[in-house]
PDB file of N, CA and C in Angstrom:
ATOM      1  N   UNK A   1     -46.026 -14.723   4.174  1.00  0.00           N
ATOM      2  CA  UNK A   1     -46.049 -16.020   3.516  1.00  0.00           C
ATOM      3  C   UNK A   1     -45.813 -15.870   2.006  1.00  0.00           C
ATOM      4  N   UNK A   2     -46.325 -15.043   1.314  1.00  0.00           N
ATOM      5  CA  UNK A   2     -46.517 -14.606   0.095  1.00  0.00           C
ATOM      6  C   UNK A   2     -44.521 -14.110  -0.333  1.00  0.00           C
ATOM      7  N   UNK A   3     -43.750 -13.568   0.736  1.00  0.00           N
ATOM      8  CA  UNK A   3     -42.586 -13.667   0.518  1.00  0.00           C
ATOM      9  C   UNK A   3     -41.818 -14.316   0.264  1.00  0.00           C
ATOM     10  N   UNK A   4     -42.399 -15.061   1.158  1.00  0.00           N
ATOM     11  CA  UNK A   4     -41.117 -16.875   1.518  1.00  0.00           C
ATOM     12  C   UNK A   4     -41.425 -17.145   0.102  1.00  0.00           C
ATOM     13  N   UNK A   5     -42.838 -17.284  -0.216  1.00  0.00           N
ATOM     14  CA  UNK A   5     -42.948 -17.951  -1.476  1.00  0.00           C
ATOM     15  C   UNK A   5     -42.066 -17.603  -2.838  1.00  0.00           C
ATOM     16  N   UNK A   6     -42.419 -16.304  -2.744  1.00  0.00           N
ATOM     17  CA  UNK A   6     -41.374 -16.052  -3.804  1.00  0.00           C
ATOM     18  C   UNK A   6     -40.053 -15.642  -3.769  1.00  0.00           C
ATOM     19  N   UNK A   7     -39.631 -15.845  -2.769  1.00  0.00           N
ATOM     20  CA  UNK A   7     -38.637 -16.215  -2.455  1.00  0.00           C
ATOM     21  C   UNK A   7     -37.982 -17.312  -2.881  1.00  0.00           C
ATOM     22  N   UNK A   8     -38.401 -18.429  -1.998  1.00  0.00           N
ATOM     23  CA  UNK A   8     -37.762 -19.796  -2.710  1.00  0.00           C
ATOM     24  C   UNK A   8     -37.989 -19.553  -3.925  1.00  0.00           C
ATOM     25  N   UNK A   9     -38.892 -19.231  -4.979  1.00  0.00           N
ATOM     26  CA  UNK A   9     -39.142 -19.675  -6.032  1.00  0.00           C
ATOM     27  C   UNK A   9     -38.428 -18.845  -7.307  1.00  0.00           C
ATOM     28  N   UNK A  10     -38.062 -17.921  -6.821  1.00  0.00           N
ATOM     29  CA  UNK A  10     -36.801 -17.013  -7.270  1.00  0.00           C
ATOM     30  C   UNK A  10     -35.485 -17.603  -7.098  1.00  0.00           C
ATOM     31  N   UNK A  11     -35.443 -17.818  -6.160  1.00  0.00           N
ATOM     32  CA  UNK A  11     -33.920 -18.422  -5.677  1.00  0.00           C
ATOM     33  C   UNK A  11     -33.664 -19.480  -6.414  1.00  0.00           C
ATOM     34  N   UNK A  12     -34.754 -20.660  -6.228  1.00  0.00           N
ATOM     35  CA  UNK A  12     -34.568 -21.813  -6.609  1.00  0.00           C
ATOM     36  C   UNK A  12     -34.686 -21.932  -8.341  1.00  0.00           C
ATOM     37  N   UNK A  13     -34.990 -20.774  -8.669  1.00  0.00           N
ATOM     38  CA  UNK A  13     -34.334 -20.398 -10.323  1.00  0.00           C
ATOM     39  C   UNK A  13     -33.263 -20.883 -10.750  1.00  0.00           C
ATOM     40  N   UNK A  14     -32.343 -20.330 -10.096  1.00  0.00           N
ATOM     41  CA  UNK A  14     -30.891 -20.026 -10.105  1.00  0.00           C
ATOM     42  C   UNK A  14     -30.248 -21.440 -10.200  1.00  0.00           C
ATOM     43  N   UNK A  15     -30.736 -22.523  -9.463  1.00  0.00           N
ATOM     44  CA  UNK A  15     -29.906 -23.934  -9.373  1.00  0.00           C
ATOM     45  C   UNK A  15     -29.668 -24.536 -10.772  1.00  0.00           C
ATOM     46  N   UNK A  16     -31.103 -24.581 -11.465  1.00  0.00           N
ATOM     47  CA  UNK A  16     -30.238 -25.524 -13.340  1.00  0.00           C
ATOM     48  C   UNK A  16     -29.374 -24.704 -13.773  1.00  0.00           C
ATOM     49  N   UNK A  17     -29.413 -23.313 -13.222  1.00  0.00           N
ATOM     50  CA  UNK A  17     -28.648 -22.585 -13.914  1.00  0.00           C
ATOM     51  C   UNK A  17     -26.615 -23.030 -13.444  1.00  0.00           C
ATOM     52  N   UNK A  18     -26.840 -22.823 -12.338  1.00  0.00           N
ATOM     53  CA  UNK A  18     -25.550 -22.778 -11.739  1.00  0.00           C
ATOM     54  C   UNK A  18     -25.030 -24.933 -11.886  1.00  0.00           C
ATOM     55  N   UNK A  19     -26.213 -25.552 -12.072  1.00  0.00           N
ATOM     56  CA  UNK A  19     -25.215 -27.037 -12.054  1.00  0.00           C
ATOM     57  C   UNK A  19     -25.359 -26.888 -13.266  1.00  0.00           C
ATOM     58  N   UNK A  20     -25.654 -26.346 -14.307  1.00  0.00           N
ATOM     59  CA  UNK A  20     -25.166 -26.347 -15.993  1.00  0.00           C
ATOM     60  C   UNK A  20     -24.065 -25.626 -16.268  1.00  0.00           C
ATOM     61  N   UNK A  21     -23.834 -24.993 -15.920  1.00  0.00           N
ATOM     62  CA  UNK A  21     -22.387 -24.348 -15.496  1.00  0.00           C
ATOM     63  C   UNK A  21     -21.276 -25.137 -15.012  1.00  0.00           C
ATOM     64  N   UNK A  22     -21.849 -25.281 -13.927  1.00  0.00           N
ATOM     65  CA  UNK A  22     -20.629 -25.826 -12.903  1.00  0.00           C
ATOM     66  C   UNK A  22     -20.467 -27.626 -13.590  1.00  0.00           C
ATOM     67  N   UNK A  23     -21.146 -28.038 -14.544  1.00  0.00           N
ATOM     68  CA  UNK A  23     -21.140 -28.981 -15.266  1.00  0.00           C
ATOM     69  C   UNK A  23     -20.195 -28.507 -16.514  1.00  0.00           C
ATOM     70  N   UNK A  24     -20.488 -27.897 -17.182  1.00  0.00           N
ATOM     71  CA  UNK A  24     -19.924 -27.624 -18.380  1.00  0.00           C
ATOM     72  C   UNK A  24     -19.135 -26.644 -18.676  1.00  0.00           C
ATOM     73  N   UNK A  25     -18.568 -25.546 -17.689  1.00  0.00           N
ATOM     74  CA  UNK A  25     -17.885 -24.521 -17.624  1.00  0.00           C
ATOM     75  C   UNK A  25     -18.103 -23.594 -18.733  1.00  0.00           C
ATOM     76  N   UNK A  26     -19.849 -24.018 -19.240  1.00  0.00           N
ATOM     77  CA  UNK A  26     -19.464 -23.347 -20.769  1.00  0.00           C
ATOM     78  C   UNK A  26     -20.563 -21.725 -19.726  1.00  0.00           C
ATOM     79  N   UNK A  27     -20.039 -20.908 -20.594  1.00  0.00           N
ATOM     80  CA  UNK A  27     -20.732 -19.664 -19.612  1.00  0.00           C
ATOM     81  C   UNK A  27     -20.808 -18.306 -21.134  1.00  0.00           C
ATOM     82  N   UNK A  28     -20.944 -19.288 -22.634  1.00  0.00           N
ATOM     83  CA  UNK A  28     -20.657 -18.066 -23.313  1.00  0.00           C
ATOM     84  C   UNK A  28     -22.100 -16.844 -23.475  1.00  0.00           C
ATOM     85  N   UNK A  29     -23.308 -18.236 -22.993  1.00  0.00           N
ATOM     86  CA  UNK A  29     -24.320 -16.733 -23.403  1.00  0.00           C
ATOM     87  C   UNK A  29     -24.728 -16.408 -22.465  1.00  0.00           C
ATOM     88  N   UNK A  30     -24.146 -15.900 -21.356  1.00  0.00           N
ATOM     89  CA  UNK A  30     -24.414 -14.985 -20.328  1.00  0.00           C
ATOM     90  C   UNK A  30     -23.768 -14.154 -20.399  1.00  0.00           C
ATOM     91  N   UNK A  31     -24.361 -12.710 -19.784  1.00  0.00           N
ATOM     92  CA  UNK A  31     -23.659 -11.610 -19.985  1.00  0.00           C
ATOM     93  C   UNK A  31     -22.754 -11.451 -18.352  1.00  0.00           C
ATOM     94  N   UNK A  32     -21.422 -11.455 -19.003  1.00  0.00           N
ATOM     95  CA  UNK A  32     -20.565 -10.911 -17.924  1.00  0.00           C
ATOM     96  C   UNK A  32     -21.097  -9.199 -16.831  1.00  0.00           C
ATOM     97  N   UNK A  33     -21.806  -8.261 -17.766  1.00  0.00           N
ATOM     98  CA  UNK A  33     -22.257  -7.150 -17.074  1.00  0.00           C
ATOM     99  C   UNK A  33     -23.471  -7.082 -16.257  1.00  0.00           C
ATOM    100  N   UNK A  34     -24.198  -7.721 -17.339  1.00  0.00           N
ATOM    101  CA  UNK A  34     -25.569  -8.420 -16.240  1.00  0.00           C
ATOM    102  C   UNK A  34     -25.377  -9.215 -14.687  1.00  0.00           C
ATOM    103  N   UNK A  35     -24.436  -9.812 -14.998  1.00  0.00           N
ATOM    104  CA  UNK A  35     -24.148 -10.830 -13.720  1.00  0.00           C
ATOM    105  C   UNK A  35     -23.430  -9.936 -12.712  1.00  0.00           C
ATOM    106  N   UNK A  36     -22.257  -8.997 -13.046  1.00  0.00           N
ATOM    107  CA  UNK A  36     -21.644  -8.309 -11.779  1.00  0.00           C
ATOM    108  C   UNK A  36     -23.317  -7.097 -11.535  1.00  0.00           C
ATOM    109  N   UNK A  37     -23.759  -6.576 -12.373  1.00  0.00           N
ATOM    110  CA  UNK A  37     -24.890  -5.957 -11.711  1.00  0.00           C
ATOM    111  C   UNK A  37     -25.898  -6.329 -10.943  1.00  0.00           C
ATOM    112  N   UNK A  38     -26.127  -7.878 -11.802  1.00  0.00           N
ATOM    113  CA  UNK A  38     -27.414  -9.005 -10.360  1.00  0.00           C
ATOM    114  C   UNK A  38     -26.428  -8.922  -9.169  1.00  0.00           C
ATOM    115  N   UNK A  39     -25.270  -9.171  -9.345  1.00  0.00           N
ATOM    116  CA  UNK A  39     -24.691  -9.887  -8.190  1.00  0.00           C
ATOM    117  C   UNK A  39     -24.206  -8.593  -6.758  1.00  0.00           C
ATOM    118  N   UNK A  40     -24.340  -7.164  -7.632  1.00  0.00           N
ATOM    119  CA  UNK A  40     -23.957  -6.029  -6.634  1.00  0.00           C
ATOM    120  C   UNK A  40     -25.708  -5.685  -6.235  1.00  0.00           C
ATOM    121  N   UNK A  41     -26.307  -6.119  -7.005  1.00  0.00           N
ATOM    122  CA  UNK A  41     -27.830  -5.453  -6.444  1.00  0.00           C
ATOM    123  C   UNK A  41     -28.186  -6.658  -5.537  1.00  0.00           C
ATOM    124  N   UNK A  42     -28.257  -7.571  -5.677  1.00  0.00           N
ATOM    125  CA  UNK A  42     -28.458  -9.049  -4.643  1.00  0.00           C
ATOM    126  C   UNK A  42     -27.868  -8.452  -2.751  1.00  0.00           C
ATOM    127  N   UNK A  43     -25.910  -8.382  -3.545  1.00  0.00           N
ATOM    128  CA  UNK A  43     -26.179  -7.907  -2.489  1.00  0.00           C
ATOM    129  C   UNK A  43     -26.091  -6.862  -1.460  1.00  0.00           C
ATOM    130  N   UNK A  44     -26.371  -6.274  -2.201  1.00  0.00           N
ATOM    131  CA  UNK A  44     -27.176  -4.969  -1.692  1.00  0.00           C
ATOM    132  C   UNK A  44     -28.897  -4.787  -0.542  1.00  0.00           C
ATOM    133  N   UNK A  45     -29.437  -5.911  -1.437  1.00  0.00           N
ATOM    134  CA  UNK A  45     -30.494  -6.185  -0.828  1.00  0.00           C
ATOM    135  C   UNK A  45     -30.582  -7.311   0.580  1.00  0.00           C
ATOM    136  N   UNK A  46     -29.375  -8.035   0.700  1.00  0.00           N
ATOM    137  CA  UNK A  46     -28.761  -9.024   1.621  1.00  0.00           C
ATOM    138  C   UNK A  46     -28.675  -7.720   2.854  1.00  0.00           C
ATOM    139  N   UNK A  47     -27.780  -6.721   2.168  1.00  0.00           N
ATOM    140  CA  UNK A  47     -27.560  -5.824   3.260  1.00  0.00           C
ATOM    141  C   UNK A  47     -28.810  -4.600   3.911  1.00  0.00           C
ATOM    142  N   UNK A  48     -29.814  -4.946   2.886  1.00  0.00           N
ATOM    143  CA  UNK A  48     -31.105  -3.854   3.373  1.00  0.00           C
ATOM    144  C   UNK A  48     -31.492  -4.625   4.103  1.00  0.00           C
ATOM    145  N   UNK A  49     -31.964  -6.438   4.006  1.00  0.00           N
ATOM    146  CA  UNK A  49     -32.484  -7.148   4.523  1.00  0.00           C
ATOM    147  C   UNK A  49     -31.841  -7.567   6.191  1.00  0.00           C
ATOM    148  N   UNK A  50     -30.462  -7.297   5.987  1.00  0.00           N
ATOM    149  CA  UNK A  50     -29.895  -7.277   7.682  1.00  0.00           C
ATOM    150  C   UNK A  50     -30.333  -6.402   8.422  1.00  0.00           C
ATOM    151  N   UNK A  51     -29.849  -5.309   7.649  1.00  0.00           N
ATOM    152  CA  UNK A  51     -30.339  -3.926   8.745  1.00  0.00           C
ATOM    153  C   UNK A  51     -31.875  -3.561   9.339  1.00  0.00           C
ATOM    154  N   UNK A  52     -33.042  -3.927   7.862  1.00  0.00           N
ATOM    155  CA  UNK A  52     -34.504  -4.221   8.957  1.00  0.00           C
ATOM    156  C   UNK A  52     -34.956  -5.301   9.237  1.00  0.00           C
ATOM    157  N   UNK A  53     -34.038  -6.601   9.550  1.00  0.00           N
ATOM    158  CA  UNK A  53     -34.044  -7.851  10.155  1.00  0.00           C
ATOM    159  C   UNK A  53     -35.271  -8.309   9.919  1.00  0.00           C
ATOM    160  N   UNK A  54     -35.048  -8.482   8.155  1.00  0.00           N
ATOM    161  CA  UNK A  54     -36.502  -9.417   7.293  1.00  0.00           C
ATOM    162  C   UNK A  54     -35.814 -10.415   6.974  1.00  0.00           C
ATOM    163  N   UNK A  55     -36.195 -11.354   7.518  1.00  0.00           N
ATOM    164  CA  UNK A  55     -35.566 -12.643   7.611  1.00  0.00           C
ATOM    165  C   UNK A  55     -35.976 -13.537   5.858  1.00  0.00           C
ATOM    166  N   UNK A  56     -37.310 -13.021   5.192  1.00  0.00           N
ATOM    167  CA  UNK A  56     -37.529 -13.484   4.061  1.00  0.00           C
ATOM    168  C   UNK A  56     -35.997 -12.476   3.077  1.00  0.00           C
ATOM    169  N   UNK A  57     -36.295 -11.296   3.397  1.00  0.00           N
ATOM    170  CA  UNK A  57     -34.914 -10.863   2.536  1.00  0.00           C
ATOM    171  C   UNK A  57     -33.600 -11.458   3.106  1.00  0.00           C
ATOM    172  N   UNK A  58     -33.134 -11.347   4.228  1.00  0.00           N
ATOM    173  CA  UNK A  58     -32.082 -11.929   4.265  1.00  0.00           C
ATOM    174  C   UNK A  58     -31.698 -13.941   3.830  1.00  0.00           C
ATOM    175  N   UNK A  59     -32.512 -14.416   3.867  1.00  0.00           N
ATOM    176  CA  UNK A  59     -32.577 -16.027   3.646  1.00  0.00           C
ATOM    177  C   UNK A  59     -32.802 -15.520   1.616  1.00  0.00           C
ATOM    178  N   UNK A  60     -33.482 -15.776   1.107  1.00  0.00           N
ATOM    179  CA  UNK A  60     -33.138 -15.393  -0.180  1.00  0.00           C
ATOM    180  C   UNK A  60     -32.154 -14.282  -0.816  1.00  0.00           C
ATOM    181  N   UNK A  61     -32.083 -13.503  -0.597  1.00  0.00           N
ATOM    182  CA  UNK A  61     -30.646 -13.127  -1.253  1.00  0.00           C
ATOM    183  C   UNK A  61     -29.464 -13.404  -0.724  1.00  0.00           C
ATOM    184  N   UNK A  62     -29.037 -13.882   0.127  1.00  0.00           N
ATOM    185  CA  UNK A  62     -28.046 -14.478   1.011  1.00  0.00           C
ATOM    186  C   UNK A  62     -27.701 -16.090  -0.255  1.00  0.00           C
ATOM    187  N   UNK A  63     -29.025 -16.822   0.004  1.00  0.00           N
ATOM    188  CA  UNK A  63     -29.010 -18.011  -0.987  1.00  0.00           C
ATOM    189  C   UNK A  63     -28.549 -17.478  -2.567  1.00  0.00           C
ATOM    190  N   UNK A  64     -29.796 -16.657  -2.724  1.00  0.00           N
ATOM    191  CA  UNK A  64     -29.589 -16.114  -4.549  1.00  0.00           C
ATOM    192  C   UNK A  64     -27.640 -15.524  -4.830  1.00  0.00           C
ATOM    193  N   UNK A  65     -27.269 -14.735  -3.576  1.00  0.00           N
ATOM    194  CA  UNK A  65     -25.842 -14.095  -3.831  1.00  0.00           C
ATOM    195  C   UNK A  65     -25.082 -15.055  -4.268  1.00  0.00           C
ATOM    196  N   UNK A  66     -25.395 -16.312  -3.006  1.00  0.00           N
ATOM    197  CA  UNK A  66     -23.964 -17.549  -3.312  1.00  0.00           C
ATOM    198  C   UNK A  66     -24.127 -17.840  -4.630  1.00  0.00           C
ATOM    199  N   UNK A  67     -25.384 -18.167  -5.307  1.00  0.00           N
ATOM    200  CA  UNK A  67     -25.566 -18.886  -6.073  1.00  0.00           C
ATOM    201  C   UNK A  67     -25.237 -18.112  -7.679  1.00  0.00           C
ATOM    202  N   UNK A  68     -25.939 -17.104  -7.701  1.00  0.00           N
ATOM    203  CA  UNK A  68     -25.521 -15.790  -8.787  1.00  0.00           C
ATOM    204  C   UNK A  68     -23.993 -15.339  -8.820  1.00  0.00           C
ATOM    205  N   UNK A  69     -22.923 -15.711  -7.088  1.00  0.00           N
ATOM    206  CA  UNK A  69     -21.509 -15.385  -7.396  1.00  0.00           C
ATOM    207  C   UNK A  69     -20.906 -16.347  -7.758  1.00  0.00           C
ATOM    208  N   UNK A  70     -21.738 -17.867  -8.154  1.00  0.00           N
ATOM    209  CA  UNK A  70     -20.862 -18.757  -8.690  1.00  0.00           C
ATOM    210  C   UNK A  70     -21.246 -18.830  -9.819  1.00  0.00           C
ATOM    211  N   UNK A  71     -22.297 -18.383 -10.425  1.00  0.00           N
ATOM    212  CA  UNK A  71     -22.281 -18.052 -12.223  1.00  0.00           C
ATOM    213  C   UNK A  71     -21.215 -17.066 -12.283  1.00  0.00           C
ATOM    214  N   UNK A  72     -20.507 -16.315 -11.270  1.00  0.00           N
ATOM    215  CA  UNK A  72     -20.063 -14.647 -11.876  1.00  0.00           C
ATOM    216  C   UNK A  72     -18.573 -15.172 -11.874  1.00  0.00           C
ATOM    217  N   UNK A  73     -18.377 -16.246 -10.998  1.00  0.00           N
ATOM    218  CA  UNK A  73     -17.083 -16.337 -10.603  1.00  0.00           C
ATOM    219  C   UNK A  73     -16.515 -17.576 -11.648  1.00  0.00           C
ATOM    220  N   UNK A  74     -17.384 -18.132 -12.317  1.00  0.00           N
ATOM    221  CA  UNK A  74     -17.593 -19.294 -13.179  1.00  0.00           C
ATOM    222  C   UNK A  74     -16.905 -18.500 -15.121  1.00  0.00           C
ATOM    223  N   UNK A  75     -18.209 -17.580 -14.961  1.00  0.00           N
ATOM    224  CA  UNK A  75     -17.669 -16.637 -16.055  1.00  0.00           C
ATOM    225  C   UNK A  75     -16.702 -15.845 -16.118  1.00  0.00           C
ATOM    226  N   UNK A  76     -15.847 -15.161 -15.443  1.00  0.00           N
ATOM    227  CA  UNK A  76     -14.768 -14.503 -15.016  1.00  0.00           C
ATOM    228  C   UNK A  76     -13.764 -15.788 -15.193  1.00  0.00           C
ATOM    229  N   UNK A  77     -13.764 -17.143 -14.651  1.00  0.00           N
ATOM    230  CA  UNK A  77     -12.739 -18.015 -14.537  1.00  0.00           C
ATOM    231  C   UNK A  77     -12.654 -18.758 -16.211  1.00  0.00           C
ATOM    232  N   UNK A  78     -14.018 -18.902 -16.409  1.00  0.00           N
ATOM    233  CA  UNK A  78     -14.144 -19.664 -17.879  1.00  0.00           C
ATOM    234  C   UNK A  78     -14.340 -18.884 -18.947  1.00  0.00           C
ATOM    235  N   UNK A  79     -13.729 -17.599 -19.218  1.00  0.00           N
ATOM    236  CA  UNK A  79     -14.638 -16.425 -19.916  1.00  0.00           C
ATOM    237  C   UNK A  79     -13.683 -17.311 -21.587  1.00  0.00           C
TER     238      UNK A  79
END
């Protein structure tokens, strides 16, 4: 239970982030290196979370990936 929780509550970080973005295409004070590194460790952990079929890891980083590859793909497009 204590997962789920922080789970959503991690994940659900990520949303002002990504509709302020996806609002304003402005993406200058984020770091382009930070983001491909969240976004290869995310999912990375998507893929630990398949293989010992933890459904709290796979449902949050699965969510956090989409959401962290559209800041990455946002900054790369709007750099």
């Amino acid at each position: 239970m204590i997962g789920m929780i922080a789970a959503v509550i991690g994940t659900c970080s990520f949303v002002p982030q990504v509709i302020q973005i996806v609002k304003t295409k402005d993406t200058s004070s984020i770091s382009l290196g930070m983001y491909m590194m969240f976004v290869a460790g995310i999912a990375l952990w998507l893929i630990h979370g398949i293989r010992i079929q933890d459904m709290a890891l796979i449902l949050a980083n699965g969510v956090t990936f989409i959401l962290a590859s559209t800041i990455l793909t946002y900054k790369v497009k709007y750099k």
